[in-house]
C-alpha atoms as a PDB file:
ATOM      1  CA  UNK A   1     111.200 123.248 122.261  1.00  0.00           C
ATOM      2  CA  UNK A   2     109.077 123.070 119.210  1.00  0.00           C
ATOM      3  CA  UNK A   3     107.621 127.031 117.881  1.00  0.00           C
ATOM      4  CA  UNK A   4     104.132 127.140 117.227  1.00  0.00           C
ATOM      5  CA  UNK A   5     103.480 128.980 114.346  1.00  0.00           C
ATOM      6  CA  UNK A   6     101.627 131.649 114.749  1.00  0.00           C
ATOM      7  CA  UNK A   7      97.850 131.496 114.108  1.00  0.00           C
ATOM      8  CA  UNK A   8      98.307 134.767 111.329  1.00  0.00           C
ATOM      9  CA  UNK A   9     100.430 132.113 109.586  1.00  0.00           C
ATOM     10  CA  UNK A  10      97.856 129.415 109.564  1.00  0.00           C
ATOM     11  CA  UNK A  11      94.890 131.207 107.807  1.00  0.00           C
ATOM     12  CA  UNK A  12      92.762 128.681 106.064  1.00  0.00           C
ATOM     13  CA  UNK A  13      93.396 129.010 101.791  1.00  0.00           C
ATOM     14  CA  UNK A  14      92.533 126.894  99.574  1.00  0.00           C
ATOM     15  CA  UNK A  15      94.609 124.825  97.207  1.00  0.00           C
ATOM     16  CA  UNK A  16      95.037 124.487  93.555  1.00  0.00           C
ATOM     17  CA  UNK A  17      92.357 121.989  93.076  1.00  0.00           C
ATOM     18  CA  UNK A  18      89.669 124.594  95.549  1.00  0.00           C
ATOM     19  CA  UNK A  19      90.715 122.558  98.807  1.00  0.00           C
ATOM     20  CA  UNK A  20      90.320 124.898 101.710  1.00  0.00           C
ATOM     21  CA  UNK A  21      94.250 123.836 103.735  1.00  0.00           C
ATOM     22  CA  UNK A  22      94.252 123.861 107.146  1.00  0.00           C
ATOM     23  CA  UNK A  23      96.098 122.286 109.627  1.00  0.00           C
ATOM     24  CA  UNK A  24      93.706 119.295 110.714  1.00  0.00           C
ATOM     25  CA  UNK A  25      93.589 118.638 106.756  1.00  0.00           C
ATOM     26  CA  UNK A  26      97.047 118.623 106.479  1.00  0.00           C
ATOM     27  CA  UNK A  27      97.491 116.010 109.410  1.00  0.00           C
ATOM     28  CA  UNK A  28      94.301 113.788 108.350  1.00  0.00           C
ATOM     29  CA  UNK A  29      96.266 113.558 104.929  1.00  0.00           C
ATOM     30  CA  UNK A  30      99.477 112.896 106.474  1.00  0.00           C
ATOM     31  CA  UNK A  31      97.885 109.879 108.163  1.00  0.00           C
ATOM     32  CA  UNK A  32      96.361 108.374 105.098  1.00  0.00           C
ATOM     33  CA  UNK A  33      99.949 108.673 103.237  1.00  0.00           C
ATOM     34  CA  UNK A  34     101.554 107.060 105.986  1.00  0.00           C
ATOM     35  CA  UNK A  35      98.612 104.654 106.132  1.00  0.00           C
ATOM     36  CA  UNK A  36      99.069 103.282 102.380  1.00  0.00           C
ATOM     37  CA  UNK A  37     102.674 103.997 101.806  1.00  0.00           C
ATOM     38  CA  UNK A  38     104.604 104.301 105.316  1.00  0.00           C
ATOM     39  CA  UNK A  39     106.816 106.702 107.359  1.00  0.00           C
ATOM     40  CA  UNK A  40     108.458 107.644 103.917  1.00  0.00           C
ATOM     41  CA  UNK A  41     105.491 109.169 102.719  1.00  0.00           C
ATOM     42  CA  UNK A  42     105.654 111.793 105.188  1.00  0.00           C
ATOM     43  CA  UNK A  43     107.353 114.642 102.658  1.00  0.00           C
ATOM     44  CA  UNK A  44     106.974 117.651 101.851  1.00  0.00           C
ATOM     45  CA  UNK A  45     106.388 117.072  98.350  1.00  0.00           C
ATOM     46  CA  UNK A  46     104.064 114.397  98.756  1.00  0.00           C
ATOM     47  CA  UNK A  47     101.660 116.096 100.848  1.00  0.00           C
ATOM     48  CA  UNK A  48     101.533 118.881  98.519  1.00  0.00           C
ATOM     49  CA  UNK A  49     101.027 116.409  95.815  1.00  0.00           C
ATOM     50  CA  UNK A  50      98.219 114.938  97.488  1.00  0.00           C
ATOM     51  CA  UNK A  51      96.398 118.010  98.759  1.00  0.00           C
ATOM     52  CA  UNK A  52      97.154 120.058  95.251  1.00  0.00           C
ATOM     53  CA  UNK A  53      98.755 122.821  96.648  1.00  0.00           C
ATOM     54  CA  UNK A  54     102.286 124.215  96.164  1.00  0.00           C
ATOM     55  CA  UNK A  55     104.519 122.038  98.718  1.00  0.00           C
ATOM     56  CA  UNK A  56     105.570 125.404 100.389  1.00  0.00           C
ATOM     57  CA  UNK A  57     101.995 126.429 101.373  1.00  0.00           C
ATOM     58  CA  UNK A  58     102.347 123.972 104.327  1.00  0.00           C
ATOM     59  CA  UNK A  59     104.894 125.734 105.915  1.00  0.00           C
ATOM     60  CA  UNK A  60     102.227 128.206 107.029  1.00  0.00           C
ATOM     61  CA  UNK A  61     101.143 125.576 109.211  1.00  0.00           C
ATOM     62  CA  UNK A  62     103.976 123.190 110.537  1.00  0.00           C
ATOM     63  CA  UNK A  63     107.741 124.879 110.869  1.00  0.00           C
ATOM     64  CA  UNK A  64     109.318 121.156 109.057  1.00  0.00           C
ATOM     65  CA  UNK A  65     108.497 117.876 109.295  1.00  0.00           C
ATOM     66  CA  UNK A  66     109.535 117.323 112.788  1.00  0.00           C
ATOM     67  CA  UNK A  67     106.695 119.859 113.751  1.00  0.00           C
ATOM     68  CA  UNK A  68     103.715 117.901 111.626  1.00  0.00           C
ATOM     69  CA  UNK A  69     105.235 114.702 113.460  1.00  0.00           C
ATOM     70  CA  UNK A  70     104.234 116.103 116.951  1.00  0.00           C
ATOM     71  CA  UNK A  71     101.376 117.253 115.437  1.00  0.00           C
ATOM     72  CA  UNK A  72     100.137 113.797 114.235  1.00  0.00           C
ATOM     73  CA  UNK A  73     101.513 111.740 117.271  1.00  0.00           C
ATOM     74  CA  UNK A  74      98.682 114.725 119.434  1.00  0.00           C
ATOM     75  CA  UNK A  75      95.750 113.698 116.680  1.00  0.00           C
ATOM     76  CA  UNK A  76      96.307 110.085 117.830  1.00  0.00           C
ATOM     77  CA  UNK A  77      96.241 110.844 121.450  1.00  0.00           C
ATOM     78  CA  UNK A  78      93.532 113.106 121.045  1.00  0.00           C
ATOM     79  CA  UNK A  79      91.189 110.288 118.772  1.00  0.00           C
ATOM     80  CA  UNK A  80      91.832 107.865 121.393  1.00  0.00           C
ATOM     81  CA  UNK A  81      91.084 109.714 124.073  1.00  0.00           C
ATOM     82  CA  UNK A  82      87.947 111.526 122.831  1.00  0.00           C
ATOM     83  CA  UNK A  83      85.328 111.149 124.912  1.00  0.00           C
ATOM     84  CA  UNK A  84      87.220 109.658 127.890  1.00  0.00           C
ATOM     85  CA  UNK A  85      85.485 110.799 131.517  1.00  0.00           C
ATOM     86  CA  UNK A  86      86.918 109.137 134.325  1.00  0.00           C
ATOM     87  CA  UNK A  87      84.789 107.840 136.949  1.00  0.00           C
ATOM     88  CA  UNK A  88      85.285 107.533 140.774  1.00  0.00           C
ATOM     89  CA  UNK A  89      87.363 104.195 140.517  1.00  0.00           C
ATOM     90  CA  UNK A  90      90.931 105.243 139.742  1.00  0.00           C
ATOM     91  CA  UNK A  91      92.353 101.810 139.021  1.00  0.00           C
ATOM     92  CA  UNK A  92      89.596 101.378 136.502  1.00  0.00           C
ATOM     93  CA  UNK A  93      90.080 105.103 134.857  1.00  0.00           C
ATOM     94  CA  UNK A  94      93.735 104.094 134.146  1.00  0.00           C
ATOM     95  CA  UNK A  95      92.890 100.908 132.632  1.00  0.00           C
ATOM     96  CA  UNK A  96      90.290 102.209 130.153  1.00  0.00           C
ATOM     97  CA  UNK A  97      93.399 104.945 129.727  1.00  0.00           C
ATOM     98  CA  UNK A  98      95.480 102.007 128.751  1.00  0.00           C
ATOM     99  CA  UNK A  99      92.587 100.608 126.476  1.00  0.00           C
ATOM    100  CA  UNK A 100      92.074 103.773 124.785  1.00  0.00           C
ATOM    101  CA  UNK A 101      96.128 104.646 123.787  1.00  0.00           C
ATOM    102  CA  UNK A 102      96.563 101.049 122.292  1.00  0.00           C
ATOM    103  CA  UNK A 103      93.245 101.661 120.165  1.00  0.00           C
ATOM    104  CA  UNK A 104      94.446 104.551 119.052  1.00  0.00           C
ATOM    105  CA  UNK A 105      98.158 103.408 117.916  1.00  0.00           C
ATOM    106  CA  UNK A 106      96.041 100.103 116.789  1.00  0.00           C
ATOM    107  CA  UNK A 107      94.029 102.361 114.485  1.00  0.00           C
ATOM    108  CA  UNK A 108      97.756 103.967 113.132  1.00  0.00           C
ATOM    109  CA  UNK A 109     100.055 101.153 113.095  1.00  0.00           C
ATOM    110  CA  UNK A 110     102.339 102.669 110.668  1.00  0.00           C
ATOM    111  CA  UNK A 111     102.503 105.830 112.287  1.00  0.00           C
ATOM    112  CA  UNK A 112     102.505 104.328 116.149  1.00  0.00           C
ATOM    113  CA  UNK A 113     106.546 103.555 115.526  1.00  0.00           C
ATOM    114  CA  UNK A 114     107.275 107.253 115.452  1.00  0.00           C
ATOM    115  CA  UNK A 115     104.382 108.301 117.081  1.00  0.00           C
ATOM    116  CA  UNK A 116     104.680 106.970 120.458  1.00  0.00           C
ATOM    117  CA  UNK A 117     108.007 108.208 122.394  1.00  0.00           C
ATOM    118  CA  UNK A 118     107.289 111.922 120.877  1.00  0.00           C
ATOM    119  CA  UNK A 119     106.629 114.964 123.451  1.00  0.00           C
ATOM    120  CA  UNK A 120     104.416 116.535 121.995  1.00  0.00           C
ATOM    121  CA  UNK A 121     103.373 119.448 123.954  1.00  0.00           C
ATOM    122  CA  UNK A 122     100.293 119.976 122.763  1.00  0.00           C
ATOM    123  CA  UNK A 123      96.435 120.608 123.885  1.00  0.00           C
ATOM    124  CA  UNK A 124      95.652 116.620 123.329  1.00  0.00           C
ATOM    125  CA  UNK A 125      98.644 114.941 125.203  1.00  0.00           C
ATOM    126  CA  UNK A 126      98.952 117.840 127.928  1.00  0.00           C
ATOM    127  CA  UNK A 127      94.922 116.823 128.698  1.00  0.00           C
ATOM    128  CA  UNK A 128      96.085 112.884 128.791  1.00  0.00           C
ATOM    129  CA  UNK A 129      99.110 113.845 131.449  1.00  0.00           C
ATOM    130  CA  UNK A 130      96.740 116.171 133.608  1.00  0.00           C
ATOM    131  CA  UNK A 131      93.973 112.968 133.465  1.00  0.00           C
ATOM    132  CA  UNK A 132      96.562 110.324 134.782  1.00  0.00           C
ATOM    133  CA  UNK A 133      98.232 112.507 137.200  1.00  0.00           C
ATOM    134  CA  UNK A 134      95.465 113.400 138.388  1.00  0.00           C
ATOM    135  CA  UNK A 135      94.080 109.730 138.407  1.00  0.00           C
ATOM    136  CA  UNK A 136      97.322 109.220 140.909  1.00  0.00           C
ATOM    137  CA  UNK A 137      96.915 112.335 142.898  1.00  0.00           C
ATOM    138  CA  UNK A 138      92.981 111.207 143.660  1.00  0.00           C
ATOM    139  CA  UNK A 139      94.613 108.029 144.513  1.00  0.00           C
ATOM    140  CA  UNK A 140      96.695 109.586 147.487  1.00  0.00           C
ATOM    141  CA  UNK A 141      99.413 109.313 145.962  1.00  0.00           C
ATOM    142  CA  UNK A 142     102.002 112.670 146.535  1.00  0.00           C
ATOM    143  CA  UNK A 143     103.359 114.750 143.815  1.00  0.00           C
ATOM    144  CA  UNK A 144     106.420 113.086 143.410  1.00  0.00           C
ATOM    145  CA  UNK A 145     105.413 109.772 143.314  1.00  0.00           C
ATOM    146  CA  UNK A 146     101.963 110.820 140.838  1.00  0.00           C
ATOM    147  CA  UNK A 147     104.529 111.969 138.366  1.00  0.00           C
ATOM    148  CA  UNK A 148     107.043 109.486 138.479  1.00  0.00           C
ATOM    149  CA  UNK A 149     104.304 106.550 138.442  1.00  0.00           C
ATOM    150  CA  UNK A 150     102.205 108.130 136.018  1.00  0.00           C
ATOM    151  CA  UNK A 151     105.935 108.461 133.934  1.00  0.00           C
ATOM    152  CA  UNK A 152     106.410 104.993 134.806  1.00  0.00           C
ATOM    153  CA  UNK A 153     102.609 103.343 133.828  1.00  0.00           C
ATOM    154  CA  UNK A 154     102.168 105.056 130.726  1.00  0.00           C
ATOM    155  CA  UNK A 155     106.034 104.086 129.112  1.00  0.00           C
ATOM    156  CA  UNK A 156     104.641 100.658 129.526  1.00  0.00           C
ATOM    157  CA  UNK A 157     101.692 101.268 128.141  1.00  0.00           C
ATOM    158  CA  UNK A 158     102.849 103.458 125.029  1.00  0.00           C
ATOM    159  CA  UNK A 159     105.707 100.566 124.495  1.00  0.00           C
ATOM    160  CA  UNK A 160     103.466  97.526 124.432  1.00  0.00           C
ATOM    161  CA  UNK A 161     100.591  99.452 122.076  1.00  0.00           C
ATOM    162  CA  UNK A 162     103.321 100.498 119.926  1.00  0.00           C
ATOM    163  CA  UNK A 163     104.830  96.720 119.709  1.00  0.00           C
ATOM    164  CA  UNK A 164     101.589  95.956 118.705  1.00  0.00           C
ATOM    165  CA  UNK A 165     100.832  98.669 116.809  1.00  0.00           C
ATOM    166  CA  UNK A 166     104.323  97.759 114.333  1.00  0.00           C
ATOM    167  CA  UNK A 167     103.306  94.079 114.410  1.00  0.00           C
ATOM    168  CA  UNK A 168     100.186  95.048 112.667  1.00  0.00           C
ATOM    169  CA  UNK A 169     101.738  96.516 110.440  1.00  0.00           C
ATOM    170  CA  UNK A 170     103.914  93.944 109.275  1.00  0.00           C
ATOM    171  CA  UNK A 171     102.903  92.058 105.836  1.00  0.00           C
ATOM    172  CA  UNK A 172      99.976  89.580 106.515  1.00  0.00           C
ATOM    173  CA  UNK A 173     102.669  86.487 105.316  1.00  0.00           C
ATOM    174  CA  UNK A 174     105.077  87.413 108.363  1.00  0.00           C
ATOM    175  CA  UNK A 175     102.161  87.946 111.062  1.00  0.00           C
ATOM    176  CA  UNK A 176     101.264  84.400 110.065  1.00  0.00           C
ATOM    177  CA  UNK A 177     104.678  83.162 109.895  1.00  0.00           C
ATOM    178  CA  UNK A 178     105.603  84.598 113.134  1.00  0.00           C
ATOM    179  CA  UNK A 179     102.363  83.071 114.831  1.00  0.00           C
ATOM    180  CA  UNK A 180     103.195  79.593 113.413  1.00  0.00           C
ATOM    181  CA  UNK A 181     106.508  79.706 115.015  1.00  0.00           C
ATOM    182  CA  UNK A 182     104.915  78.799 118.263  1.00  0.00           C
ATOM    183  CA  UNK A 183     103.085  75.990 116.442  1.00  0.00           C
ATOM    184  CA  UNK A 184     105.437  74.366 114.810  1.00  0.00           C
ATOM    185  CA  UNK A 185     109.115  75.710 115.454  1.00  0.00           C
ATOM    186  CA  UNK A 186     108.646  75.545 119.528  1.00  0.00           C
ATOM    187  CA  UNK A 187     106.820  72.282 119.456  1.00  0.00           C
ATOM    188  CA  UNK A 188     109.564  70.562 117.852  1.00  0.00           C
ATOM    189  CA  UNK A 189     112.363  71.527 120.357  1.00  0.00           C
ATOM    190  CA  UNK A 190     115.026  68.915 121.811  1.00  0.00           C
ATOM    191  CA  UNK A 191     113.390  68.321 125.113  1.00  0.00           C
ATOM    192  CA  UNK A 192     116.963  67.594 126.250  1.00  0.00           C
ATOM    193  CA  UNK A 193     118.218  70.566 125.045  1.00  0.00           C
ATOM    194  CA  UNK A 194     115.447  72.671 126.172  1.00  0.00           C
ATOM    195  CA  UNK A 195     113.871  71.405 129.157  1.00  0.00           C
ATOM    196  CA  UNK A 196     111.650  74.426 130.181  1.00  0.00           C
ATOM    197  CA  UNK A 197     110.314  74.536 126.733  1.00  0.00           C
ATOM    198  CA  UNK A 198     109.398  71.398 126.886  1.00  0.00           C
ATOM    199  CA  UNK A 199     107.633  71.612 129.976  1.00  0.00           C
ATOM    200  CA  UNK A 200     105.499  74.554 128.667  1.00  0.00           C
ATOM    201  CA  UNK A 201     104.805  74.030 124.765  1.00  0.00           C
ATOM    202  CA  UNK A 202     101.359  73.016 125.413  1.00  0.00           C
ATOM    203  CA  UNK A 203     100.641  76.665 126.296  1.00  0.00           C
ATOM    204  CA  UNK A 204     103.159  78.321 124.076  1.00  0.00           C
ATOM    205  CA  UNK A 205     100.715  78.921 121.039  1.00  0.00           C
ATOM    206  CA  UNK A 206      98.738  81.289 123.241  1.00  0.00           C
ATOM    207  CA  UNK A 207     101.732  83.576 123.573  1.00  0.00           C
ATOM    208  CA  UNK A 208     101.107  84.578 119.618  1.00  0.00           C
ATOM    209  CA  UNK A 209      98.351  86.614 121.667  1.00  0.00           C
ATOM    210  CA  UNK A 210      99.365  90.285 123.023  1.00  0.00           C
ATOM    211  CA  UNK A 211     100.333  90.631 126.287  1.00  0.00           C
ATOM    212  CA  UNK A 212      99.263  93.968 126.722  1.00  0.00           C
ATOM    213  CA  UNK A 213      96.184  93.295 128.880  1.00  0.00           C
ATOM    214  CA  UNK A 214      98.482  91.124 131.124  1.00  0.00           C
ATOM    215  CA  UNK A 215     100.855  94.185 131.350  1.00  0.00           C
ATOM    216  CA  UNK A 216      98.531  96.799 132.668  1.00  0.00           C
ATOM    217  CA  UNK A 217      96.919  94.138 134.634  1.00  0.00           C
ATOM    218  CA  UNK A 218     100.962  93.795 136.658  1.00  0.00           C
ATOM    219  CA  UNK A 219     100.867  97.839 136.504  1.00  0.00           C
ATOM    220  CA  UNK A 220      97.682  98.347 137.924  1.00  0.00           C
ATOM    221  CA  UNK A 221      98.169  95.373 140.997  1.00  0.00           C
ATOM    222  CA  UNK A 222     101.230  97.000 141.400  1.00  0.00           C
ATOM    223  CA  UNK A 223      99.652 100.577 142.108  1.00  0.00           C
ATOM    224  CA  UNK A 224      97.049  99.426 144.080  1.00  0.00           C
ATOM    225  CA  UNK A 225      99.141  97.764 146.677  1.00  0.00           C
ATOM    226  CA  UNK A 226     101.676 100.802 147.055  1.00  0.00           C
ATOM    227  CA  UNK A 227      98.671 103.522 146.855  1.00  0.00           C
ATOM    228  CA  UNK A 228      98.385 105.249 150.203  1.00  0.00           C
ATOM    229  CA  UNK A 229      94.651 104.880 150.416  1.00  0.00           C
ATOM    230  CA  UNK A 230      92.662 102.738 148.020  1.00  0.00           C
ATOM    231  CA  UNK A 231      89.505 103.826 146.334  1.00  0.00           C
ATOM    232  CA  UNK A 232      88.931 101.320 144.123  1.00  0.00           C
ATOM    233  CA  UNK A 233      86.775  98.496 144.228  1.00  0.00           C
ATOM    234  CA  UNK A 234      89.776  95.908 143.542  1.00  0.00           C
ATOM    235  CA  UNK A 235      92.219  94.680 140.341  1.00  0.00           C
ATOM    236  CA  UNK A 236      90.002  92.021 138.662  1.00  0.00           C
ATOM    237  CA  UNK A 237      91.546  91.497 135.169  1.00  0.00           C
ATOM    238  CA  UNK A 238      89.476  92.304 132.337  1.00  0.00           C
ATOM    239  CA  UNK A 239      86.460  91.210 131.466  1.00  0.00           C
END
């Protein structure tokens, strides 16, 4: 397990160019590197670069890398769930849950990829766990089964916003490429050859669309109908 450093190590000082460094600086700044110029840009010597300081000033704040990496992947979680209050309908609560994490990888594409299968055992993702376990618990659901379905929901969820996440961050030219694939590519098959394709290109240009909402909508039916006692008004798919 990750080492916080300690808080006597993380007094706020400011950099060459009069920048007061702290460690929500030093992870906003992160983000924009990795923003413009990709995982690569998360060094060391860049970030002191772009924050003016001697490179070895951040250390007073993150241990290495690995420990600003958990530290960014916990700003994401904690942007996209700022502000989230569930209500009384469980099935609902999750789903805006869902919403919220693919926003905030949406907002990050090029840091989702590394971002999104990270533990990072801090204040912002220990808060999301509590909510969705809870969310289960309030559900009926026992302890066991909470935990292992909460395990189970969010995977899915943190896999799909991350797939979409890293296709949005692909050059304009291959999104579009990729989409006209189903346009063009699939509609041309050998219906011979490929019978089932056949049968269904008509609707394959829709599948250029995410599936995400269709995902959470399985997850959430899926929950419902095992949940010991239901408190939610139903599974209607989104609106």
């Amino acid at each position: 397990m990750t080492t916080r450093v300690p808080p006597e190590r993380r007094r706020r000082r400011p950099t060459r160019s009069g920048v007061l460094l702290s460690e929500e600086l030093i992870v906003e700044t992160a983000l924009r590197l990795i923003g413009e110029h990709g995982p690569e840009a998360l060094s060391v010597r860049r970030l002191g670069t772009a924050l003016g300081c001697d490179p070895t000033a951040l250390y007073r704040y993150f241990h290495d890398t690995d420990d600003l990496v958990l530290a960014i992947a916990d700003r994401i979680i904690g942007d996209a769930m700022e502000g989230f209050v569930p209500g009384d309908d469980w099935v609902a609560a999750l789903r805006e849950m869902a919403r919220r994490v693919r926003a905030g990888y949406l907002a990050h594409p090029r840091a989702a990829a590394f971002a999104s299968y990270r533990v990072t055992r801090r204040e912002n993702e220990i808060r999301a766990v509590e909510t969705g376990i809870g969310l289960l618990l309030s559900a009926g659901f026992g302890p066991a089964d909470a935990t292992r379905l909460y395990l189970t929901f969010i995977d899915t969820v943190l896999g799909h916003a991350a797939m979409d996440a890293a296709f949005q961050a692909l050059p304009r030219g291959q999104r579009e490429a990729d989409h006209r694939a189903w346009r063009g590519v699939y509609q041309g098959l050998d219906p011979a050859a490929h019978p089932a394709l056949t049968t269904v290109r008509h609707v394959l240009p829709a599948v250029q669309d995410s599936s995400f909402e269709q995902a959470v909508d399985l997850l959430l039916e899926a929950l419902t109908a095992r949940a010991p006692k239901v408190r939610s008004s139903g599974v209607s798919g989104p609106e």
